[in-house]
C-alpha atoms as a PDB file:
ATOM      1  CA  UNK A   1      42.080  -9.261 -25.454  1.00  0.00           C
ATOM      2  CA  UNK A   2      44.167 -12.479 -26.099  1.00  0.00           C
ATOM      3  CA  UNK A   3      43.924 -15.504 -24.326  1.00  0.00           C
ATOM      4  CA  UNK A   4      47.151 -15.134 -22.560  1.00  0.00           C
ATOM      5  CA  UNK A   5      45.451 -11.482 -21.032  1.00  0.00           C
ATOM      6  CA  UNK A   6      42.173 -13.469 -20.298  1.00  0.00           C
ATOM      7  CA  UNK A   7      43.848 -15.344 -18.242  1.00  0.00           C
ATOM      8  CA  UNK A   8      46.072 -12.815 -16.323  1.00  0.00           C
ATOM      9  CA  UNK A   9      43.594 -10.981 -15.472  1.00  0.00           C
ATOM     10  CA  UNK A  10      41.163 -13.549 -14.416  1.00  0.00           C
ATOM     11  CA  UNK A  11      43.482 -14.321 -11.545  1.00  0.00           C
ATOM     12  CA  UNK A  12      44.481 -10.755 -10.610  1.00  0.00           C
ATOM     13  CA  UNK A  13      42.243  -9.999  -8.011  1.00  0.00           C
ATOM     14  CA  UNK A  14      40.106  -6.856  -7.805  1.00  0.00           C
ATOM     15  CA  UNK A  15      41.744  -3.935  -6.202  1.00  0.00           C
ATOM     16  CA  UNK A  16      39.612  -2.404  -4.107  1.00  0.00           C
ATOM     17  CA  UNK A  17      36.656   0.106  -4.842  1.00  0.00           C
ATOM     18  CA  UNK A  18      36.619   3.802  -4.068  1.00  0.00           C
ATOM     19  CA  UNK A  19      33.766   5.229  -3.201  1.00  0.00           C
ATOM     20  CA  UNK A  20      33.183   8.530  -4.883  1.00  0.00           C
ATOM     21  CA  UNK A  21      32.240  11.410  -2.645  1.00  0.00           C
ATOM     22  CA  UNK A  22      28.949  11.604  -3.347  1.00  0.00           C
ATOM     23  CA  UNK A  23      28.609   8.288  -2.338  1.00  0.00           C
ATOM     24  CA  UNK A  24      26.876   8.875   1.728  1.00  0.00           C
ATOM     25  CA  UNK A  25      28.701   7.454   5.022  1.00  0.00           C
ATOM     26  CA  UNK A  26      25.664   4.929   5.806  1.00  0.00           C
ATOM     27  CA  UNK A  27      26.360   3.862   1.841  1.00  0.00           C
ATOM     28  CA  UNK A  28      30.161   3.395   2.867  1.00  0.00           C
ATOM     29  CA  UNK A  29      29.479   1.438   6.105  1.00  0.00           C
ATOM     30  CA  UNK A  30      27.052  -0.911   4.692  1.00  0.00           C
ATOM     31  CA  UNK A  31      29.341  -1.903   1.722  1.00  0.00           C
ATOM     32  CA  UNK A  32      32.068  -2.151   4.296  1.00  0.00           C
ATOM     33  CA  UNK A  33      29.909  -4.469   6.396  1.00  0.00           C
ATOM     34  CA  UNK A  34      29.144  -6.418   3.587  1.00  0.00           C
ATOM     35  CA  UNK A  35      32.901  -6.616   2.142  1.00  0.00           C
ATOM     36  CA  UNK A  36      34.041  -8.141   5.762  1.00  0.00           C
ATOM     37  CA  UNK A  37      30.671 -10.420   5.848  1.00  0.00           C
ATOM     38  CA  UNK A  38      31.932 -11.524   1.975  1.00  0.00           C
ATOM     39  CA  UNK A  39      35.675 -12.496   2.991  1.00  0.00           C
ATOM     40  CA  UNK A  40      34.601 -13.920   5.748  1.00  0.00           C
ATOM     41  CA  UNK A  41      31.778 -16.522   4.561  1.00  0.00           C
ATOM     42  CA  UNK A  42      34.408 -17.042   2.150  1.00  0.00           C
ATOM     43  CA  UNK A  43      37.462 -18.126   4.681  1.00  0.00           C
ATOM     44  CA  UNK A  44      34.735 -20.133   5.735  1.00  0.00           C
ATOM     45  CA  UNK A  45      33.926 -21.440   2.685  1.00  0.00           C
ATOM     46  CA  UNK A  46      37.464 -22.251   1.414  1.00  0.00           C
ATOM     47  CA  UNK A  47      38.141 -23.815   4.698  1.00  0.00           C
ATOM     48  CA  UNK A  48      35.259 -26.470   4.319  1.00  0.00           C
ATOM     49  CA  UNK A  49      35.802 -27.323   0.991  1.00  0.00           C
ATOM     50  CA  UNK A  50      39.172 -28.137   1.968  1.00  0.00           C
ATOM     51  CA  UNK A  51      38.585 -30.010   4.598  1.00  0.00           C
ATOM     52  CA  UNK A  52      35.985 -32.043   2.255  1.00  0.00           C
ATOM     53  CA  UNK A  53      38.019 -32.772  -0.416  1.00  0.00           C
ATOM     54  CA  UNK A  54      41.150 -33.533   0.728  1.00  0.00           C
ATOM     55  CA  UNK A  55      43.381 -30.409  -0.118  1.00  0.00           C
ATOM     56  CA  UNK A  56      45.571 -30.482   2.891  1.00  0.00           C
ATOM     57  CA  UNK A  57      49.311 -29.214   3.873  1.00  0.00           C
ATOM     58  CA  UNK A  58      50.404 -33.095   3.063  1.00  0.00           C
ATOM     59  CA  UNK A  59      49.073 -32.540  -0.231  1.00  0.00           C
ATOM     60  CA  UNK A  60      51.157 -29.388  -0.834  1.00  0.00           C
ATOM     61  CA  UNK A  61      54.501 -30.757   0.242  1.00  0.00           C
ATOM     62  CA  UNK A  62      53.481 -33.878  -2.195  1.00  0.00           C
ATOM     63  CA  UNK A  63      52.087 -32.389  -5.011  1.00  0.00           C
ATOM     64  CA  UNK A  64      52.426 -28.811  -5.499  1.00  0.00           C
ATOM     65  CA  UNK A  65      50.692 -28.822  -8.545  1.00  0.00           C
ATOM     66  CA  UNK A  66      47.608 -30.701  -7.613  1.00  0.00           C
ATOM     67  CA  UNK A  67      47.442 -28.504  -4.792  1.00  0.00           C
ATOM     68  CA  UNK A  68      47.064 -25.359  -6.740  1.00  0.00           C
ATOM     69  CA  UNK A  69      44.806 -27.050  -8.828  1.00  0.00           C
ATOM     70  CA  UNK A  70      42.229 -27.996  -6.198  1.00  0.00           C
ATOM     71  CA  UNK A  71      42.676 -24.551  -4.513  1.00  0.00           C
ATOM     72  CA  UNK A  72      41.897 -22.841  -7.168  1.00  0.00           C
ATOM     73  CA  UNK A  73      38.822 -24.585  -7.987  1.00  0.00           C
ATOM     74  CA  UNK A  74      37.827 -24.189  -4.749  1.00  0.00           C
ATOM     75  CA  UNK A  75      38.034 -20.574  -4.366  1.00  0.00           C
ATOM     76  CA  UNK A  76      36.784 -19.941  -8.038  1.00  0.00           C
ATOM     77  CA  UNK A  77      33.491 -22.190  -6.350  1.00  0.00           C
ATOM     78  CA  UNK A  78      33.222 -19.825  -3.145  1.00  0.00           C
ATOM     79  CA  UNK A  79      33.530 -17.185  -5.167  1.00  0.00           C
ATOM     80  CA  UNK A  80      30.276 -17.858  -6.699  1.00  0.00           C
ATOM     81  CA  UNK A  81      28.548 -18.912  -4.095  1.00  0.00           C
ATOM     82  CA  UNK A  82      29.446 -15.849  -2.394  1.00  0.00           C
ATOM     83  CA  UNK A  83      28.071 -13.525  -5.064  1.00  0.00           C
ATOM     84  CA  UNK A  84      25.019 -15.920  -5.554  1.00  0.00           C
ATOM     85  CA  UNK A  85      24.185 -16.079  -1.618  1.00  0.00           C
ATOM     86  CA  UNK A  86      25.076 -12.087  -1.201  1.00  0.00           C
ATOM     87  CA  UNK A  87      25.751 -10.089  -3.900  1.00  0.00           C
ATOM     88  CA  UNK A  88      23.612 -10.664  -6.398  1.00  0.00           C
ATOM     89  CA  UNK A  89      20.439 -10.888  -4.391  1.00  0.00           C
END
């Protein structure tokens, strides 16, 4: 894969998973809990950094580009700490 598809795909975001049918209805309902629990902490997540860092509405309407840039650093951050606090335990 080229650079230009590294980075195409690193911002498409994951569809989401089927489960297979094998796959039992407590199995389904707990990854369902924990997909809410995930976008959730990470709203929250997003949200503080925000707040902490100064990437505001005001900054979007003055710098559209420095916006993006701190938003996207700050959900590629969340995004790890999401997986590190409860995924990957």
């Amino acid at each position: 894969m080229g650079p230009d598809a590294q980075s195409v795909s690193a911002r498409t975001p994951a569809r989401p998973v089927q489960c297979p049918a094998s796959v039992g209805k407590t199995t389904r309902t707990y990854l369902a809990d924990l997909n809410e629990q995930a976008a959730d902490r990470l709203a929250c997540i997003v949200s503080q950094m925000q707040e902490a860092e100064g990437v505001t509405e005001e900054l979007k309407a003055r710098d559209q580009l420095a916006w993006v840039g701190g938003m996207n650093s700050i959900r590629s951050r969340a995004e790890e700490i999401i997986l590190s606090e409860m995924i990957f335990v």
